[in-house]
N, C-alpha and C. Protein backbone atom coordinates (compact mmCIF):
# COMPACT_ATOMS: atom_id res chain seq x y z
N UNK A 1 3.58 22.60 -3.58
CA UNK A 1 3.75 21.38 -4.33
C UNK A 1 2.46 20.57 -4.30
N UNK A 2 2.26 19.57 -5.27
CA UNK A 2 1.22 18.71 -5.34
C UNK A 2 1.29 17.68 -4.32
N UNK A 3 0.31 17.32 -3.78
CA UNK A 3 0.66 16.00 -3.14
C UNK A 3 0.73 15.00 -3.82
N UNK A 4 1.38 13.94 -3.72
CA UNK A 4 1.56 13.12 -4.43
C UNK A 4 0.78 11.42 -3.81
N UNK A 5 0.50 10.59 -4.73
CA UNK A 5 -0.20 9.41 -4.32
C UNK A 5 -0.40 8.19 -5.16
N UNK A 6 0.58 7.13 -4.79
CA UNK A 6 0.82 6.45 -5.49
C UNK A 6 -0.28 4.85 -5.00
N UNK A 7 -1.03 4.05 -6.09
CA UNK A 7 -2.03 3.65 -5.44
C UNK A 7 -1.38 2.27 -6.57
N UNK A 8 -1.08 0.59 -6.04
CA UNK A 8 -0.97 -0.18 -6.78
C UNK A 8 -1.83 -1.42 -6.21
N UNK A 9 -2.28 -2.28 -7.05
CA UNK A 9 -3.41 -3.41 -6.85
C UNK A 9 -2.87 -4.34 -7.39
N UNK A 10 -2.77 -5.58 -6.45
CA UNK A 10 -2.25 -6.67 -7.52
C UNK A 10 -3.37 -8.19 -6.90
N UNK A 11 -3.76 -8.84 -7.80
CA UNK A 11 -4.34 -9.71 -8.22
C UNK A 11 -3.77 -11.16 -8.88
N UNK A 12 -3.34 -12.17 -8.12
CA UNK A 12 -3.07 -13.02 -9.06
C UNK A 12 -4.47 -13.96 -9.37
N UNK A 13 -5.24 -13.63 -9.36
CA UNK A 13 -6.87 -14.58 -9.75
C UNK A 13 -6.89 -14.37 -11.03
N UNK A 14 -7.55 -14.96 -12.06
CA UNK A 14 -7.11 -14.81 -13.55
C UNK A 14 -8.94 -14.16 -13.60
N UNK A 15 -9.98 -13.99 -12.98
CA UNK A 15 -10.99 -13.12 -12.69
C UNK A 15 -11.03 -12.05 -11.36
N UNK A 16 -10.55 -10.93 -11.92
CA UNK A 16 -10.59 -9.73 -11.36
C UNK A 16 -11.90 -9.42 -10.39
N UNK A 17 -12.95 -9.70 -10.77
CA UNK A 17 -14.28 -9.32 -10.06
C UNK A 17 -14.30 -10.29 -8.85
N UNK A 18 -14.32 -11.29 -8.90
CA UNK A 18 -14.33 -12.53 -7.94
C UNK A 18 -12.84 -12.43 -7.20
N UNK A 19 -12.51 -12.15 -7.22
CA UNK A 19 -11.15 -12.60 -6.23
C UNK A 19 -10.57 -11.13 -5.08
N UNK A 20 -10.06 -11.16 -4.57
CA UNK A 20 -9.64 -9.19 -3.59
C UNK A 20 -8.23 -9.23 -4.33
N UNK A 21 -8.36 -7.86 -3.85
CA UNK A 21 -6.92 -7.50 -4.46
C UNK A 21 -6.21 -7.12 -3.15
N UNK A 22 -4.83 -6.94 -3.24
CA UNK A 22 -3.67 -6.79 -1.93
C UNK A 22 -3.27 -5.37 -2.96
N UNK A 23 -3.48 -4.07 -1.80
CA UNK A 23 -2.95 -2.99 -2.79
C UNK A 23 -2.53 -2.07 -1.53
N UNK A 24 -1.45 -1.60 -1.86
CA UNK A 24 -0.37 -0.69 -1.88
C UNK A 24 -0.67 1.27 -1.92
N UNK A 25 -0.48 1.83 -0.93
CA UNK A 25 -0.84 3.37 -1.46
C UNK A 25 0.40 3.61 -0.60
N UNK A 26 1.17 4.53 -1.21
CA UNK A 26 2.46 5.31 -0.87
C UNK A 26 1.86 6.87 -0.77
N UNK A 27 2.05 7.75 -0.32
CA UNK A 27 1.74 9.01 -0.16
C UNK A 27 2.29 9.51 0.97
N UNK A 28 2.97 11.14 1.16
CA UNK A 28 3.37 11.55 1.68
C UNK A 28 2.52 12.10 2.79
N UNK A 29 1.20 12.31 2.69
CA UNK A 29 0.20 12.87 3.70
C UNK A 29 -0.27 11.40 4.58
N UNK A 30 -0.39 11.30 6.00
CA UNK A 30 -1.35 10.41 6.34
C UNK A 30 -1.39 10.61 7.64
N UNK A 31 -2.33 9.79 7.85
CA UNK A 31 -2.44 10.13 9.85
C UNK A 31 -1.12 9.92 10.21
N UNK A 32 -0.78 10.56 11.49
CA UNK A 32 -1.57 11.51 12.52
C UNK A 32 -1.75 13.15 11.82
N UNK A 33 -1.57 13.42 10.99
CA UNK A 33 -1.48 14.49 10.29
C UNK A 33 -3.20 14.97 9.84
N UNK A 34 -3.77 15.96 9.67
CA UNK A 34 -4.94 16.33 9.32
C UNK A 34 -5.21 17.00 8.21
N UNK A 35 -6.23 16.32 7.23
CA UNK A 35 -6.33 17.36 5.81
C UNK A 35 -7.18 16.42 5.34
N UNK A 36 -7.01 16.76 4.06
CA UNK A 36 -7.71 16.03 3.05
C UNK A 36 -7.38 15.34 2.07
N UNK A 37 -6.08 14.72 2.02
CA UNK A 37 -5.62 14.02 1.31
C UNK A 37 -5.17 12.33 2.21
N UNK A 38 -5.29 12.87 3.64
CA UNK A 38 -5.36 11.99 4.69
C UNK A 38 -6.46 11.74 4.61
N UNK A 39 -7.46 12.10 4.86
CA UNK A 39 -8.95 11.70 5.24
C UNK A 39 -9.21 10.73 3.90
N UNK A 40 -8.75 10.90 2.52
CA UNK A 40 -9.70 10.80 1.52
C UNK A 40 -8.53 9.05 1.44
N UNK A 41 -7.24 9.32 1.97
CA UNK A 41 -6.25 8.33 1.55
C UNK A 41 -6.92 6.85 3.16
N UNK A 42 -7.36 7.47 3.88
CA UNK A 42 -7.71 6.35 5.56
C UNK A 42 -9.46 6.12 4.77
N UNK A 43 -10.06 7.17 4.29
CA UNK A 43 -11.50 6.60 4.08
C UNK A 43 -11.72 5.37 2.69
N UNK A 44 -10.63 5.61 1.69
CA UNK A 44 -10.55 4.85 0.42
C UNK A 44 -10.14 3.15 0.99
N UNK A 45 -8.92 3.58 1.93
CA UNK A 45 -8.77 1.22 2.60
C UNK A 45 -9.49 1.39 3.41
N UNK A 46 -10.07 1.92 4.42
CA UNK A 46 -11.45 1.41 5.10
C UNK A 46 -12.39 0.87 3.79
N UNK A 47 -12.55 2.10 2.69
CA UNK A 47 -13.72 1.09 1.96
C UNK A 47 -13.54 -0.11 0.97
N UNK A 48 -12.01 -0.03 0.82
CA UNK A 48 -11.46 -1.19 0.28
C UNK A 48 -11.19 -2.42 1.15
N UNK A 49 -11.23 -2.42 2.48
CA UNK A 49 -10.97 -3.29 3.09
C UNK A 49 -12.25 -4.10 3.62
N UNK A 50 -13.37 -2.95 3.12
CA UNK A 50 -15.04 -3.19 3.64
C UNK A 50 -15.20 -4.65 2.62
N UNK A 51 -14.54 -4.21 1.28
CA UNK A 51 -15.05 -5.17 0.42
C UNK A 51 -14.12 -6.26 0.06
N UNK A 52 -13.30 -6.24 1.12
CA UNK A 52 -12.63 -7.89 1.06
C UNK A 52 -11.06 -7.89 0.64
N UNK A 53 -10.81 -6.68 0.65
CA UNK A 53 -9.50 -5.63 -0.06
C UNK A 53 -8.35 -6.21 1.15
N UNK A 54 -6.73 -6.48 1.00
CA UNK A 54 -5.52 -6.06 1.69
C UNK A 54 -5.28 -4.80 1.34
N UNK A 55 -4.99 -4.08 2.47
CA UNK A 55 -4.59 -2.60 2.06
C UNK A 55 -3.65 -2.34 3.34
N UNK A 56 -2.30 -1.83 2.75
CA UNK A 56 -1.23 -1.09 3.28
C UNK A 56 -1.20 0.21 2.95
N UNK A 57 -0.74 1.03 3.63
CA UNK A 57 0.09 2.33 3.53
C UNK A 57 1.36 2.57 4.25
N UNK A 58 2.02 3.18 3.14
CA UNK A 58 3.54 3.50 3.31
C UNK A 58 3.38 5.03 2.93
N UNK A 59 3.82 5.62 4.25
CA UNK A 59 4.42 7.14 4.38
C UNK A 59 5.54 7.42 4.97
N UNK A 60 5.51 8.87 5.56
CA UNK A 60 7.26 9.05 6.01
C UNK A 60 6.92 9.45 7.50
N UNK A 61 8.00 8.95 8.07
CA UNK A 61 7.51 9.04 9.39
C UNK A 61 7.45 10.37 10.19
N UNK A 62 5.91 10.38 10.48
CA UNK A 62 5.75 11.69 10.42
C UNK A 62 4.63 12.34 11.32
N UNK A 63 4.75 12.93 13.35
CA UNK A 63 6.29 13.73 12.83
C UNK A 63 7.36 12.58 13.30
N UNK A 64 8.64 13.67 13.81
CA UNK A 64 9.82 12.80 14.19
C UNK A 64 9.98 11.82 15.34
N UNK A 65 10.26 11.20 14.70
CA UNK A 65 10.39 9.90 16.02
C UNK A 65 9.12 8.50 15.37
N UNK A 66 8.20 9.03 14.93
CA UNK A 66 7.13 8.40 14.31
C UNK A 66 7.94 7.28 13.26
N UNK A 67 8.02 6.03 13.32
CA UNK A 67 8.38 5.16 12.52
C UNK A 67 7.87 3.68 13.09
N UNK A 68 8.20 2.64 11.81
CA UNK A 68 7.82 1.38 12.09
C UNK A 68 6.33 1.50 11.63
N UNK A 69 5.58 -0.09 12.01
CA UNK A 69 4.33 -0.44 11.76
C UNK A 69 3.39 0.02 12.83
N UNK A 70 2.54 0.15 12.24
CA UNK A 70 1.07 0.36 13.39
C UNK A 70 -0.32 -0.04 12.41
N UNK A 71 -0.95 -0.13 13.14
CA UNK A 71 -2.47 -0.46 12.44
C UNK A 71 -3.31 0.37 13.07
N UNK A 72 -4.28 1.01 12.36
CA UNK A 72 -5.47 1.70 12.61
C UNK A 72 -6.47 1.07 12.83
N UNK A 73 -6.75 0.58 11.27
CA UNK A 73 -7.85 -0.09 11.65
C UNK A 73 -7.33 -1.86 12.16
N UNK A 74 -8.75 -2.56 11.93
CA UNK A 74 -8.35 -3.92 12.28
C UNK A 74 -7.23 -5.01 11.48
N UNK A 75 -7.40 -4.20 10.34
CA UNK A 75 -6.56 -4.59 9.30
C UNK A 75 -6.01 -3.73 8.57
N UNK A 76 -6.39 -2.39 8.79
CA UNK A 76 -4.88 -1.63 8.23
C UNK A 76 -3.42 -1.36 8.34
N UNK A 77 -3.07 -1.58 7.75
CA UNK A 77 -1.29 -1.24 8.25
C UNK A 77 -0.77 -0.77 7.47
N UNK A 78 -0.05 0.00 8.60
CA UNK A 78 0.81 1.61 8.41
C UNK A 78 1.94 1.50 8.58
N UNK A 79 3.00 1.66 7.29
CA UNK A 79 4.16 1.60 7.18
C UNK A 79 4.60 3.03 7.96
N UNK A 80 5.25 3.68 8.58
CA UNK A 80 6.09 4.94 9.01
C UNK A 80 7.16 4.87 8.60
N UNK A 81 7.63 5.00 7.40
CA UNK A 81 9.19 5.14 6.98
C UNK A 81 10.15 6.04 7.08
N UNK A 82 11.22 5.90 7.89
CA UNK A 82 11.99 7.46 8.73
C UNK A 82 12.33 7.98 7.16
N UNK A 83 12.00 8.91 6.59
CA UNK A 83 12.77 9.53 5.37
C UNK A 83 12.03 10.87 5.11
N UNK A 84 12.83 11.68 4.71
CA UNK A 84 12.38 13.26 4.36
C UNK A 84 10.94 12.90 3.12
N UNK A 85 9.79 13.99 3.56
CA UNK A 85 9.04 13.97 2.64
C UNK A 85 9.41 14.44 1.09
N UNK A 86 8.41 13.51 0.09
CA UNK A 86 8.64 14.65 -1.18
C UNK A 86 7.95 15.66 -1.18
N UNK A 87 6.96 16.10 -0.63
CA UNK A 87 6.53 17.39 -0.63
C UNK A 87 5.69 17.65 0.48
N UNK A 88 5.68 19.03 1.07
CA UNK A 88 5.18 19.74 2.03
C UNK A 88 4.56 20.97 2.16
């Protein structure tokens, strides 16, 4: 199956360039897990967060027992949501 990766940005500043955005990535791959859809999904809010970015991630908690919030970085946070992946 494809991995899947859902990426949303929201902005209420009525100038996009000047203001950060608070954005959202859902995806079934993420740490503690190893690949490349992890690496590319933890290196994209590090560099969004470099430039002034809110950035969450919501995955499935994974492996078992893995749920709730955690933060990686200083300001990342990691949703662990107990629920079966969509794809593996």
């Amino acid at each position: 199956m494809t991995p899947r990766l859902s990426i949303a940005c929201v902005s209420l500043c009525p100038n996009p360039f000047l203001c950060s955005f608070i954005c959202r990535m859902v995806s079934d791959f993420f740490h503690p897990a190893v690949g490349g859809v992890e690496n590319h999904i933890y290196s994209l809010s590090a560099n969004l967060i470099k430039r002034g970015h809110k950035v969450i991630v919501i995955t499935h908690g994974h492996p078992k027992g893995r749920a709730g919030i955690r933060w990686l970085l200083p300001s990342l946070k990691v949703y662990y949501i107990p629920f079966l992946p969509i794809a593996s």
